[in-house]
N, C-alpha and C. Protein backbone atom coordinates (compact mmCIF):
# COMPACT_ATOMS: atom_id res chain seq x y z
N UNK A 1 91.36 109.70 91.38
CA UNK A 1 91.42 108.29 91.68
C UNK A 1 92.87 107.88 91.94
N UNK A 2 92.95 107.04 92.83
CA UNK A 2 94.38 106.69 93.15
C UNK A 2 94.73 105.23 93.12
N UNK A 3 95.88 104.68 92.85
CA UNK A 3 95.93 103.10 92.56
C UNK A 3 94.84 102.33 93.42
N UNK A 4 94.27 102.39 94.19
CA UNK A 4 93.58 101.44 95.06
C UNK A 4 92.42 102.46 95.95
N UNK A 5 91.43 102.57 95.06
CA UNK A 5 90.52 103.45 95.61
C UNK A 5 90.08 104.56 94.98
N UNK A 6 89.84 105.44 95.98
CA UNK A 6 89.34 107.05 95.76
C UNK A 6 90.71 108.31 96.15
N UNK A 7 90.95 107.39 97.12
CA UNK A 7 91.99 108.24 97.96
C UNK A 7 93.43 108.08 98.24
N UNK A 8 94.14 108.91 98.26
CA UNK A 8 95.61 107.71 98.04
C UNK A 8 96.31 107.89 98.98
N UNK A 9 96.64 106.60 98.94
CA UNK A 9 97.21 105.38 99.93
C UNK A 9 98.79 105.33 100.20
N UNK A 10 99.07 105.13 101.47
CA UNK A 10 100.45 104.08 100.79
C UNK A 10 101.19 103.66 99.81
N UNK A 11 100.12 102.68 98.72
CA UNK A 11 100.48 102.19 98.20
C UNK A 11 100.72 103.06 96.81
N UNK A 12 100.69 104.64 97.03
CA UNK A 12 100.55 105.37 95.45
C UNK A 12 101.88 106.32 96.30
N UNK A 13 102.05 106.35 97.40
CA UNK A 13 103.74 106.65 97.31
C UNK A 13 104.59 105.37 97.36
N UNK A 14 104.43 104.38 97.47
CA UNK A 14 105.32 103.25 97.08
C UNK A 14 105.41 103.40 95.87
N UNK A 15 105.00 102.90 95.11
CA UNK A 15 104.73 103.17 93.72
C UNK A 15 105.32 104.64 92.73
N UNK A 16 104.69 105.52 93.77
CA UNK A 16 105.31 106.90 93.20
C UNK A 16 106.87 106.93 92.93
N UNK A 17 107.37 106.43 94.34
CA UNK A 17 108.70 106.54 94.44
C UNK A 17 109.55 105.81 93.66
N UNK A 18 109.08 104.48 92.68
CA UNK A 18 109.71 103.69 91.56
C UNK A 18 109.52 104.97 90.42
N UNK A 19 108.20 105.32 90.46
CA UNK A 19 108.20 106.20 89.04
C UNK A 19 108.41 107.07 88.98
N UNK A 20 109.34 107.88 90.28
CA UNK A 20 109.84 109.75 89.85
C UNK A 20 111.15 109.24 89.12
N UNK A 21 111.49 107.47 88.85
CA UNK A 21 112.83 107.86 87.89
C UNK A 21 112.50 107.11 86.71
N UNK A 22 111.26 106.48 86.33
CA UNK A 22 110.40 106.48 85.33
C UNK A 22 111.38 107.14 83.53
N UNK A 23 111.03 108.39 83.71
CA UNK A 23 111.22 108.95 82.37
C UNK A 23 112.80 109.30 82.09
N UNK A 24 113.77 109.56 83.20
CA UNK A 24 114.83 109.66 82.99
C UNK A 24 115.65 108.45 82.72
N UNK A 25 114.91 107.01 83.24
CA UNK A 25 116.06 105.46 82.70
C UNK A 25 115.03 105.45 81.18
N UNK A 26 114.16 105.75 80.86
CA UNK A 26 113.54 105.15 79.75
C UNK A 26 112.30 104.69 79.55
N UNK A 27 111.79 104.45 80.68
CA UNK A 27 111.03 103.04 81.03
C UNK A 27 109.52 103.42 78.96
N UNK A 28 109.59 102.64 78.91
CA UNK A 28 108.68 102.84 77.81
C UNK A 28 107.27 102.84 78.27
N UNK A 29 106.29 103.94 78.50
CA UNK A 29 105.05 103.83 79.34
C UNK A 29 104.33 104.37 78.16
N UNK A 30 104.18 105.07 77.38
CA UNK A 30 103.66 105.86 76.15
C UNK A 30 102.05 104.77 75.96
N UNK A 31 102.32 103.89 75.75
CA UNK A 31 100.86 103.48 75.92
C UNK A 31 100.05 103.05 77.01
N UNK A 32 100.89 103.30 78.11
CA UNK A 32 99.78 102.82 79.83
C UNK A 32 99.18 103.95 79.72
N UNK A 33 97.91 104.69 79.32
CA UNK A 33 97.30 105.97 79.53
C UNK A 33 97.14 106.08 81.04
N UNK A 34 96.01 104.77 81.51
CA UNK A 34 95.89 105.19 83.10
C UNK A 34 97.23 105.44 83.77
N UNK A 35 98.37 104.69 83.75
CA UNK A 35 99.46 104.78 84.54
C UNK A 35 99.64 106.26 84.14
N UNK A 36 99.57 106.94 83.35
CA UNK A 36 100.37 108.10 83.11
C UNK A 36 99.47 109.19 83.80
N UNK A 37 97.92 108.92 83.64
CA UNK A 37 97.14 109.59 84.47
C UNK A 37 97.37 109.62 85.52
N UNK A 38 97.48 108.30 86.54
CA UNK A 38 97.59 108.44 87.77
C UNK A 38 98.90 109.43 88.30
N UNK A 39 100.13 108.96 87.57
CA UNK A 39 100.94 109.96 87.85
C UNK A 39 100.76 110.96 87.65
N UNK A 40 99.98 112.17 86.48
CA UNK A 40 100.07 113.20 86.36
C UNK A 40 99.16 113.32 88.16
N UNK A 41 97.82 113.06 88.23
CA UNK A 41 97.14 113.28 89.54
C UNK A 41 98.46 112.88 90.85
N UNK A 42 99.10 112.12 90.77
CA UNK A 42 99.91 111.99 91.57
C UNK A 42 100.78 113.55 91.75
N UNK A 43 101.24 113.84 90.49
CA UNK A 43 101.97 115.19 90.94
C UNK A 43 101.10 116.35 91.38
N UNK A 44 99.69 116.16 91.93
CA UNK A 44 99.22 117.04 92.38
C UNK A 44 98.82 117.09 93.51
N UNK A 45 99.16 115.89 94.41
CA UNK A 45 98.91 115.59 95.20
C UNK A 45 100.22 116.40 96.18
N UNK A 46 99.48 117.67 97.64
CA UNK A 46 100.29 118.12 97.96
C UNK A 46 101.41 117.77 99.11
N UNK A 47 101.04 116.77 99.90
CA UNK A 47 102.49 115.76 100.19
C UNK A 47 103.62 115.21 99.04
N UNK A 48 103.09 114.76 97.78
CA UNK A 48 103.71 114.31 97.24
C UNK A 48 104.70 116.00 96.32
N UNK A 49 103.97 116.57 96.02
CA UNK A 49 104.95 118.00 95.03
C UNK A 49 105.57 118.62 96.28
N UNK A 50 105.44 118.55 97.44
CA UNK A 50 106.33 118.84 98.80
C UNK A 50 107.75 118.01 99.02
N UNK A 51 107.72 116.69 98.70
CA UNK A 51 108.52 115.87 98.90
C UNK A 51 109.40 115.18 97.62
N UNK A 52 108.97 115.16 96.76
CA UNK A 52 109.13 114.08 95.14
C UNK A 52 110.70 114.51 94.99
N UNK A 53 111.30 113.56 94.17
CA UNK A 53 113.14 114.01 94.07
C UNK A 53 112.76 115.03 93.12
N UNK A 54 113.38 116.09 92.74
CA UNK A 54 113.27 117.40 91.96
C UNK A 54 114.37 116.31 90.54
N UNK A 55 114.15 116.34 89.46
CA UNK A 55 115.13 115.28 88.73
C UNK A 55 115.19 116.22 87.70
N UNK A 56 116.88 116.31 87.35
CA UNK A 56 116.28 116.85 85.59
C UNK A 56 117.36 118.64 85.26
């Protein structure tokens, strides 16, 4: 499942691209379960593990 639908959109690399720096400023997410889901499915998505900033 992807932010808006079945299939992902646009709007889940907009989005993506705020949250590949997510865990390195801090951001406190520990209790959004879905948000953290979507991202883990996000990193499997193979445009996105082709392209994502490598961080870390």
């Amino acid at each position: 499942m992807a932010l808006v639908g079945d299939a992902v959109t646009l709007a889940d690399f907009s989005v993506g691209a705020c949250f590949s720096y997510a865990e390195a400023s801090g951001l406190p997410w520990g209790d959004y379960t879905h948000i953290r889901s979507w991202w883990a499915r996000m990193g499997e998505v193979p445009a996105w593990k082709s392209t994502a900033p490598k961080l870390g």
